[in-house]
C-alpha atoms as a PDB file:
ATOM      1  CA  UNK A   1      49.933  13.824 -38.370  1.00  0.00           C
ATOM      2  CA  UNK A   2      51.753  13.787 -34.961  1.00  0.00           C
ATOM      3  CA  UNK A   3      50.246  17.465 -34.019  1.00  0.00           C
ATOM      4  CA  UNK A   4      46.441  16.243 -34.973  1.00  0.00           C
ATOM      5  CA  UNK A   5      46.755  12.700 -32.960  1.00  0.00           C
ATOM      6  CA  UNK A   6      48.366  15.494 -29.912  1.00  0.00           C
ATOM      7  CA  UNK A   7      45.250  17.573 -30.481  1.00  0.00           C
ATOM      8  CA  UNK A   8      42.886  15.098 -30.040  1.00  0.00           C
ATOM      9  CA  UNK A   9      44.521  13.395 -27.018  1.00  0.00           C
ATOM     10  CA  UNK A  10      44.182  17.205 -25.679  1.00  0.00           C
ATOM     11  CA  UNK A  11      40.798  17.464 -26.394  1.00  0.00           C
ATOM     12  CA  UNK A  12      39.728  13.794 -25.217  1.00  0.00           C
ATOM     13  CA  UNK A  13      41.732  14.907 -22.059  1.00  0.00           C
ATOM     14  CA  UNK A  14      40.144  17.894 -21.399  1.00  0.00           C
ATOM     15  CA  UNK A  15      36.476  16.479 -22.379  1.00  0.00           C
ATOM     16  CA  UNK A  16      36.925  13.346 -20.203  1.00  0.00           C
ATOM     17  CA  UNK A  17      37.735  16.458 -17.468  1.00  0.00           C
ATOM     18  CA  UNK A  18      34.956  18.003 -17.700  1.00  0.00           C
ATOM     19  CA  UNK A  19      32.326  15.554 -17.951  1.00  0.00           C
ATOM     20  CA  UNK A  20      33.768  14.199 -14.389  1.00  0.00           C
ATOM     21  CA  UNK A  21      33.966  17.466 -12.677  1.00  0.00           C
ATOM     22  CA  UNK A  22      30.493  17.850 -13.746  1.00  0.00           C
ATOM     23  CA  UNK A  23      29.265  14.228 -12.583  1.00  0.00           C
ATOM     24  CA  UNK A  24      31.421  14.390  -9.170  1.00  0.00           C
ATOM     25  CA  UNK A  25      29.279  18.069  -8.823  1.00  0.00           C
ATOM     26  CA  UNK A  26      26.070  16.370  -9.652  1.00  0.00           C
ATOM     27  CA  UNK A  27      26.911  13.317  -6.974  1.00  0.00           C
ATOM     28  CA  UNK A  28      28.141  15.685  -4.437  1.00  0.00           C
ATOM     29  CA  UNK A  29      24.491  17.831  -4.701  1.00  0.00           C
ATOM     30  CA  UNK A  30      22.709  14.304  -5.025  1.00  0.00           C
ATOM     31  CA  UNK A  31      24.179  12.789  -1.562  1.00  0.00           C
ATOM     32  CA  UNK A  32      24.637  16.091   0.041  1.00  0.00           C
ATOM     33  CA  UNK A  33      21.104  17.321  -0.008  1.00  0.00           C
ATOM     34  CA  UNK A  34      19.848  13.210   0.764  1.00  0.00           C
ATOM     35  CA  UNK A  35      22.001  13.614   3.440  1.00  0.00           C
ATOM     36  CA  UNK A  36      21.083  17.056   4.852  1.00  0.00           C
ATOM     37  CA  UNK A  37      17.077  15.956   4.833  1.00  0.00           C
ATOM     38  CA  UNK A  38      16.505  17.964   1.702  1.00  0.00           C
ATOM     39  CA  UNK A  39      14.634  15.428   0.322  1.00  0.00           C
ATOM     40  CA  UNK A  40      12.837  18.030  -1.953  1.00  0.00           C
ATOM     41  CA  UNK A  41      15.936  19.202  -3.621  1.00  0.00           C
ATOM     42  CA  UNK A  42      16.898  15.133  -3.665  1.00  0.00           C
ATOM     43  CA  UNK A  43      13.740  14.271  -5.597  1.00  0.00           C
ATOM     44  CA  UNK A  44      14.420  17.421  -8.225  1.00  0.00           C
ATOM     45  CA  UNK A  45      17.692  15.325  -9.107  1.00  0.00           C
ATOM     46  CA  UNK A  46      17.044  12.572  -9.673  1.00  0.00           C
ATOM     47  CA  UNK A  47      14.262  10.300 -11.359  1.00  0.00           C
ATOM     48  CA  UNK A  48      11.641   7.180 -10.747  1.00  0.00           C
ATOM     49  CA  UNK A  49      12.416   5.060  -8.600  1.00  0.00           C
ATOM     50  CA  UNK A  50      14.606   7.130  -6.695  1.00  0.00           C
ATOM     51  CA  UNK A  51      12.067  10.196  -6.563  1.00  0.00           C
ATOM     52  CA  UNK A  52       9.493   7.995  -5.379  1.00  0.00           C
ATOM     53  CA  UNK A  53      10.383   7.399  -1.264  1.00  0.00           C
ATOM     54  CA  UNK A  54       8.904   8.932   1.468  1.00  0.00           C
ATOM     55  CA  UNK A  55      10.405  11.613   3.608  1.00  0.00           C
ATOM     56  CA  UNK A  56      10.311   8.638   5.927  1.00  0.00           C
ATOM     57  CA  UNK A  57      11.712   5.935   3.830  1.00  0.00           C
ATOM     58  CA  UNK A  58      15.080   8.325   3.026  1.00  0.00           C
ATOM     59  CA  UNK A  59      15.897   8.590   6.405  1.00  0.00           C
ATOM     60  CA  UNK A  60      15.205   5.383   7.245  1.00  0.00           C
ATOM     61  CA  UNK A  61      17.825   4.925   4.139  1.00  0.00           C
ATOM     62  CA  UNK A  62      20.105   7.849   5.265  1.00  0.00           C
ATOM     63  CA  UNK A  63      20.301   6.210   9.251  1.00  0.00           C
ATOM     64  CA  UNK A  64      21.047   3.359   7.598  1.00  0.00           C
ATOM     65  CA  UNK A  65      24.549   4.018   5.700  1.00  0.00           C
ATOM     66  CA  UNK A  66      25.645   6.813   8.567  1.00  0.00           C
ATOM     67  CA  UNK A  67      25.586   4.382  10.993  1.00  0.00           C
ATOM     68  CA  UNK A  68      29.093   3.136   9.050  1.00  0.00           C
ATOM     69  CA  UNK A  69      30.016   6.318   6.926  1.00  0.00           C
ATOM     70  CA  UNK A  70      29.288   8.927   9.038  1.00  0.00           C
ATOM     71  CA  UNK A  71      27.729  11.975   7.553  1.00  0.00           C
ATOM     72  CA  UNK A  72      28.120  13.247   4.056  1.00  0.00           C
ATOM     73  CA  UNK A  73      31.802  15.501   3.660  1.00  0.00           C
ATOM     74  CA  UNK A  74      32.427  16.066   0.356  1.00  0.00           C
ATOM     75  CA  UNK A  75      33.378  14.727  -3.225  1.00  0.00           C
ATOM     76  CA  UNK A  76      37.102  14.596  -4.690  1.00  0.00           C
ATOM     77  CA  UNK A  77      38.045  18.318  -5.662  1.00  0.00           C
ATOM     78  CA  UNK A  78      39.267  16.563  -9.094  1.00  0.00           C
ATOM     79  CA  UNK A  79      39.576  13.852 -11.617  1.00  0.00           C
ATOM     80  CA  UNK A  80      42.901  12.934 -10.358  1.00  0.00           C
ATOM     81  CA  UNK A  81      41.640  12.827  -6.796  1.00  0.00           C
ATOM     82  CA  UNK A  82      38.368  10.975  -8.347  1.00  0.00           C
ATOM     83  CA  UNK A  83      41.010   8.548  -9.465  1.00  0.00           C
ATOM     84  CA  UNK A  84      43.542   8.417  -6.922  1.00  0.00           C
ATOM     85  CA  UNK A  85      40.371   6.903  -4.461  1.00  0.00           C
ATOM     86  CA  UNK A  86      39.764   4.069  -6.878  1.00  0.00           C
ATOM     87  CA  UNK A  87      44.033   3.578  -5.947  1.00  0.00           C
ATOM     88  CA  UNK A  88      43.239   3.308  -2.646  1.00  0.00           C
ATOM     89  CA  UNK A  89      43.364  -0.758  -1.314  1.00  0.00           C
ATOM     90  CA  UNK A  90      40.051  -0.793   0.858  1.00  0.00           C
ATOM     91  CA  UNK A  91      38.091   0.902  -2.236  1.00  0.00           C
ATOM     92  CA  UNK A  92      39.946  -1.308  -4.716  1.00  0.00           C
ATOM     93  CA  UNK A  93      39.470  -4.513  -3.001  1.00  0.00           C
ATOM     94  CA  UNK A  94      35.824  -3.782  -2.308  1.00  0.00           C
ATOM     95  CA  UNK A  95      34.997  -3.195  -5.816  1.00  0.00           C
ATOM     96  CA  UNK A  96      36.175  -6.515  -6.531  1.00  0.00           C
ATOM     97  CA  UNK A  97      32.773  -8.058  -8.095  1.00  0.00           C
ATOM     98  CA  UNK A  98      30.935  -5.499  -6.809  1.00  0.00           C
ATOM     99  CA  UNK A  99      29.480  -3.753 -10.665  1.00  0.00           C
ATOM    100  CA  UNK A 100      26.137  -3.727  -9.216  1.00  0.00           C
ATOM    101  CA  UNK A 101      24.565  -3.037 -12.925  1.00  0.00           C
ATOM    102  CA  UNK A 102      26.043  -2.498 -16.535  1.00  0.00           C
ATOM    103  CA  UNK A 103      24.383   1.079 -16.578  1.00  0.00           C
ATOM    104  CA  UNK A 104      25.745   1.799 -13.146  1.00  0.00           C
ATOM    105  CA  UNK A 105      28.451   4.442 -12.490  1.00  0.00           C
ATOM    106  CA  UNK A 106      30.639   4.460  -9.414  1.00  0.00           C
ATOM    107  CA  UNK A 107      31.326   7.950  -7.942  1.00  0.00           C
ATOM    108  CA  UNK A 108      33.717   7.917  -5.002  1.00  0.00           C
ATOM    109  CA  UNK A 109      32.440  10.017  -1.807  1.00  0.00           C
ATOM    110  CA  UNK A 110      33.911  11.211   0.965  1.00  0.00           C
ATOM    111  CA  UNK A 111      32.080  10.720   4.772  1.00  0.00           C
ATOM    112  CA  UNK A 112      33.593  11.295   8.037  1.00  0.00           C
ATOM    113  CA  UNK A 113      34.049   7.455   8.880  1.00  0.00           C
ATOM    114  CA  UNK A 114      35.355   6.458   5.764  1.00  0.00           C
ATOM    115  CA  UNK A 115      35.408   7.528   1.792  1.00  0.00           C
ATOM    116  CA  UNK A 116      33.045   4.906  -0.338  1.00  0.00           C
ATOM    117  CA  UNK A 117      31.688   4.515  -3.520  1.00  0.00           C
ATOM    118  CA  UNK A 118      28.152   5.414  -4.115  1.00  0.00           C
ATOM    119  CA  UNK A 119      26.903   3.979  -7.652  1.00  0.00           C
ATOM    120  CA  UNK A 120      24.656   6.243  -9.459  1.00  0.00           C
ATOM    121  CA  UNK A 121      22.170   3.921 -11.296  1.00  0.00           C
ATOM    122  CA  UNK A 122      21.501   5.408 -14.588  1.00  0.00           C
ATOM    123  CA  UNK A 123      18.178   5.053 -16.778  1.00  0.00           C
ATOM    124  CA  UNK A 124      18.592   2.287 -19.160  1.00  0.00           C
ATOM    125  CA  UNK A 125      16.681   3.816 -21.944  1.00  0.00           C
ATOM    126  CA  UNK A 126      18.390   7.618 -21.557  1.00  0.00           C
ATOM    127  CA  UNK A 127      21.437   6.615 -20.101  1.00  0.00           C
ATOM    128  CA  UNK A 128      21.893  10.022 -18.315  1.00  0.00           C
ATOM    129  CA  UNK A 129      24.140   9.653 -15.184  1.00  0.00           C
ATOM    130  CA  UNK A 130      22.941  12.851 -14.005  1.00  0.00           C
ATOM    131  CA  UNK A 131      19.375  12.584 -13.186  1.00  0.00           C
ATOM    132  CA  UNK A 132      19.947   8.564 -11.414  1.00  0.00           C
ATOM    133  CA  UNK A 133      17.007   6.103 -11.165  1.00  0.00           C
ATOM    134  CA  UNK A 134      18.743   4.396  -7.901  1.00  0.00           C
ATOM    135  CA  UNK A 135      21.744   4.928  -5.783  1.00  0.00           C
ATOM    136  CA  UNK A 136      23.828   2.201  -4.403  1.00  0.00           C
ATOM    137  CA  UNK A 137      25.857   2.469  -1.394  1.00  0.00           C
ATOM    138  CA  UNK A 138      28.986   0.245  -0.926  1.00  0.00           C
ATOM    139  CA  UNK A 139      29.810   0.078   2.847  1.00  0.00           C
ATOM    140  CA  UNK A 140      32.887  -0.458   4.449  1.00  0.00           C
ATOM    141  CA  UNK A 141      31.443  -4.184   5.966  1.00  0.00           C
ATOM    142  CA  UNK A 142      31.662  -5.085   2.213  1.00  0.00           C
ATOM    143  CA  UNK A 143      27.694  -4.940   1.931  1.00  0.00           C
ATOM    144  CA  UNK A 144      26.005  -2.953  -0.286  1.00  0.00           C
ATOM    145  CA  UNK A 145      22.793  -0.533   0.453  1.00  0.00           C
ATOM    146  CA  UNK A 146      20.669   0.290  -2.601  1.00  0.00           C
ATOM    147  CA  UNK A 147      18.154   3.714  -2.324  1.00  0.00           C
ATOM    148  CA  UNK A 148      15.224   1.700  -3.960  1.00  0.00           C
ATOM    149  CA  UNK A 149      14.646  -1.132  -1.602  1.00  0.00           C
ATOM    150  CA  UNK A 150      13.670   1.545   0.914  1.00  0.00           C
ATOM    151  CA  UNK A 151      10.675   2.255  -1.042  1.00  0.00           C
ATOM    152  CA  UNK A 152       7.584   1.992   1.660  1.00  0.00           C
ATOM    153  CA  UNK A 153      10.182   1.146   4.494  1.00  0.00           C
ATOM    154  CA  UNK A 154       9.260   4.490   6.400  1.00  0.00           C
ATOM    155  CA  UNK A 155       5.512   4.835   5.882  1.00  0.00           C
ATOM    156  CA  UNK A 156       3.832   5.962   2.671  1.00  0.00           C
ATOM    157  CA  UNK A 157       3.838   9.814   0.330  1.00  0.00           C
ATOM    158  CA  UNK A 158       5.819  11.648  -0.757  1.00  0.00           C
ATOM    159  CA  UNK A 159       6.401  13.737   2.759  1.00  0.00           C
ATOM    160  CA  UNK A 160       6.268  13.694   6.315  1.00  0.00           C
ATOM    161  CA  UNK A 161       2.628  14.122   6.909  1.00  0.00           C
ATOM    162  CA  UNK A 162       1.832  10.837   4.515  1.00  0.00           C
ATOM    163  CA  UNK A 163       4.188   8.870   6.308  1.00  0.00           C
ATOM    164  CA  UNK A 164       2.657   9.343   9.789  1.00  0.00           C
ATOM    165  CA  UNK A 165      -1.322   9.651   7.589  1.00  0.00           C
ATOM    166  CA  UNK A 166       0.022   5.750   7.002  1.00  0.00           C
ATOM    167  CA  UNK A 167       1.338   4.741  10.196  1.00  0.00           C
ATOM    168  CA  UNK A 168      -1.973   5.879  11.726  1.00  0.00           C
ATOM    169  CA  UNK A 169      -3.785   3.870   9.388  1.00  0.00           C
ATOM    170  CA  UNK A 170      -1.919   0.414   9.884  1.00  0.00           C
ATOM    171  CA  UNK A 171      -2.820   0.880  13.856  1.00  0.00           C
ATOM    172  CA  UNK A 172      -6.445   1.074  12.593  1.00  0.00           C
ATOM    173  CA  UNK A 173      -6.090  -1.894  10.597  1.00  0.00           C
ATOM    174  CA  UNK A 174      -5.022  -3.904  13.212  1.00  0.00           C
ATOM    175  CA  UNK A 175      -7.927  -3.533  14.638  1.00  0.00           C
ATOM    176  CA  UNK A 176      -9.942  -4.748  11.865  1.00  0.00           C
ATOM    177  CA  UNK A 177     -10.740  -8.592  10.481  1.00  0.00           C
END
């Protein structure tokens, strides 16, 4: 009995492993390509809401949390380091209260001002962490920046083009009655 409870604490271990190695992977090419300006490659992973910005509105979004974090460095190389950032007092104490949703999953990231925790907000019916509906910054002034109230911030479309197509429009409408 003792060598099948082992087995399945070894197997629960190494599962548990595995599924965060793959979700710190998936965070680290979510933020990293937001970050970068690949807003293409963002928008392949991840879904509706999040998918939905402009080029304009993610880096009015991306300006935004770099003017505390810094740019994007990196995700823990492991679970233990995944965990050992949760130990740390400025992440812990932040945290305090700050679930921002039941189906919301805190990744810790590293930027060059400061390592945070960026909440990956899964889809409610699916549940799957690694295609997010909304991201949720938590910044080190204890306020927290979420991806989807950027939506139209930065001008309309789903690229560059749009965005400016729109600002050039609202001049014109000024104009009008």
């Amino acid at each position: 009995m003792g060598i099948l409870v082992s087995v399945a604490w070894v197997g629960g271990y190494v599962a548990f492993q595995k599924s965060v190695g793959q979700l710190l992977s998936n965070t680290g090419t979510i933020v990293g390509s937001l970050d970068s300006g690949d807003y293409a490659s963002f928008r392949g992973t991840t879904a509706s809401p999040a998918s939905d910005l402009s080029d304009a509105d993610y880096a009015a979004f991306v300006a935004e949390y770099q003017a505390q974090l810094g740019g994007y460095a990196g995700v823990p190389d492991s679970v233990f380091e995944w965990i050992e950032d949760f130990s740390d007092p400025a992440i812990g104490q932040a945290m305090q209260g700050a679930m921002p949703a039941q189906n919301a999953i805190p990744m810790t990231v590293d930027f060059d001002n400061a390592t945070t925790v960026v909440f990956l907000i899964a889809d409610q019916q699916t549940g799957d962490p690694f295609n997010p509906v909304d991201m949720i910054y938590l910044l080190p002034d204890g306020s927290m920046l979420q991806l989807s109230d950027y939506l139209g911030t930065g001008g309309g479309g789903t690229d560059a083009d749009a965005a400016t197509d729109d600002d050039d429009e609202d001049d014109d409408d000024s104009d009008g009655p």
